[in-house]
Protein backbone atom coordinates (compact mmCIF):
# COMPACT_ATOMS: atom_id res chain seq x y z
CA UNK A 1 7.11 11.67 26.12
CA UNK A 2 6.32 8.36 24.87
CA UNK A 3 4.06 5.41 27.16
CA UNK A 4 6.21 2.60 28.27
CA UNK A 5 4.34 0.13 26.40
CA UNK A 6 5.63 2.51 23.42
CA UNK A 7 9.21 2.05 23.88
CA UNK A 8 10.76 -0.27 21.02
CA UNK A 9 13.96 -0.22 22.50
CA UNK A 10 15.94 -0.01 25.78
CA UNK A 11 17.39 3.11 24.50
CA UNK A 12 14.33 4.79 24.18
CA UNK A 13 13.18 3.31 27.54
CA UNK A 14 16.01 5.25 29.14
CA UNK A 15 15.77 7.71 27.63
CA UNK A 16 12.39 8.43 29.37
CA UNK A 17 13.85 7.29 32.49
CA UNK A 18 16.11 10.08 32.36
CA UNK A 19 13.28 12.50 31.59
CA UNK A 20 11.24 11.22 34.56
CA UNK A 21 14.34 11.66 37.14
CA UNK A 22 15.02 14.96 35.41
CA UNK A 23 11.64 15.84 36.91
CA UNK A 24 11.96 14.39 39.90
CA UNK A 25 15.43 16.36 40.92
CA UNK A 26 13.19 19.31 39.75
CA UNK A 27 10.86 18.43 42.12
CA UNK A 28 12.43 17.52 44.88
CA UNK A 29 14.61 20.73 44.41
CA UNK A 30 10.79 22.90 44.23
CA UNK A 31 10.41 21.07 48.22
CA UNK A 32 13.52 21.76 49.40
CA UNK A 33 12.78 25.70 49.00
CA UNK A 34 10.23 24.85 51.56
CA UNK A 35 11.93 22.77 53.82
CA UNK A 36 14.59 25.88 53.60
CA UNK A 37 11.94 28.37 54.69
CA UNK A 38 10.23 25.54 57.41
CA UNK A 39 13.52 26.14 59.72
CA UNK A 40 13.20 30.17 60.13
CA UNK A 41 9.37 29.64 60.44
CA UNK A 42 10.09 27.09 63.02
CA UNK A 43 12.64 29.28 64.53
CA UNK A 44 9.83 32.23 65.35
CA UNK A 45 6.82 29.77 66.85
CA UNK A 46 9.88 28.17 68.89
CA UNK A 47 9.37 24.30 67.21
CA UNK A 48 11.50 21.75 66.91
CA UNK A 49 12.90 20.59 63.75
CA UNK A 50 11.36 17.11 64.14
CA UNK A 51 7.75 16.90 64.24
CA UNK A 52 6.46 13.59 64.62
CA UNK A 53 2.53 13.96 64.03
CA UNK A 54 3.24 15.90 60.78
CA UNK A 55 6.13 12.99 59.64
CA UNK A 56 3.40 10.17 59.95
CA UNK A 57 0.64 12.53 57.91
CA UNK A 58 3.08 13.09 54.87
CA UNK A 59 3.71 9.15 55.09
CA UNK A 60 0.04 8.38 55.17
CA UNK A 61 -0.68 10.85 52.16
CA UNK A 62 2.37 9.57 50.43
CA UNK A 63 1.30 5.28 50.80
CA UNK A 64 -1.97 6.13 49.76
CA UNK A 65 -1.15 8.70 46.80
CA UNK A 66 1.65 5.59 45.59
CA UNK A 67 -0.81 2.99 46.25
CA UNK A 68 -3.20 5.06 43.71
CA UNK A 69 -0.73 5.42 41.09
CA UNK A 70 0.63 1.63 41.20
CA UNK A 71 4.09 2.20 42.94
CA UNK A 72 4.80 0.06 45.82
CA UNK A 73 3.65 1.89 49.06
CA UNK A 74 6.83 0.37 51.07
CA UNK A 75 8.80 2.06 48.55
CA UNK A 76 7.35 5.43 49.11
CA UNK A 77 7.73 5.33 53.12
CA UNK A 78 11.13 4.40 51.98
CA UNK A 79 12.66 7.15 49.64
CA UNK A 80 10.23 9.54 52.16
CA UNK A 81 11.43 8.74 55.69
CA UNK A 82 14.91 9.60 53.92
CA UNK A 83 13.80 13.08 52.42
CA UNK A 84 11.80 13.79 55.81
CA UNK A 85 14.76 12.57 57.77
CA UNK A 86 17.14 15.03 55.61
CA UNK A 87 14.78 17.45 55.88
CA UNK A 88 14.83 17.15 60.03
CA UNK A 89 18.53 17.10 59.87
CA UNK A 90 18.98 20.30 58.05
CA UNK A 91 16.30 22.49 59.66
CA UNK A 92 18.29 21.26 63.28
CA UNK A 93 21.55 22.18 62.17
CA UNK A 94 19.83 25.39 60.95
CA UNK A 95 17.69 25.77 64.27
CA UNK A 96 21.40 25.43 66.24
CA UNK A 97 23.42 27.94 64.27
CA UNK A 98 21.08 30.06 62.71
């Protein structure tokens, strides 16, 4: 793992690039296991797939946890009203047919 300001070439920059998004997909994979499990807890209390008041709390947390770490908090909300709004879509489909 090298610093950005560390990287003498483009190469080497993307090569940490690729390292980064390599954790990211193994992130994002590590939530999706509870998004998975969300639907068939969801299914036994009787919710809904879409839960608005706990959509705008993981958007608040997420602004201010970018804004502390210097990524654009528009660009958070962003990539995470597309994960939440995945998220919604599967556990519905899942809430239908399962």
């Amino acid at each position: 793992m090298k610093k950005p300001q560390d990287c003498r070439s483009m190469n080497e920059a993307r090569a940490e690039i690729d390292r980064v998004d390599s954790a990211l997909v193994d992130l994002l994979a590590e939530r999706w296991t509870y998004v998975d499990r969300m639907w068939a807890l969801k299914r036994g209390q009787g919710e809904e797939a879409n839960v608005p008041w706990r959509n705008r709390e993981v958007i608040e947390k997420v602004r201010a946890r970018a804004e502390t770490r210097g990524l654009p908090p528009e660009m958070a909300e962003a990539l995470w009203r597309q994960i939440i709004g995945w998220g919604i879509q599967y556990q519905d489909e899942k809430l239908r047919n399962g």
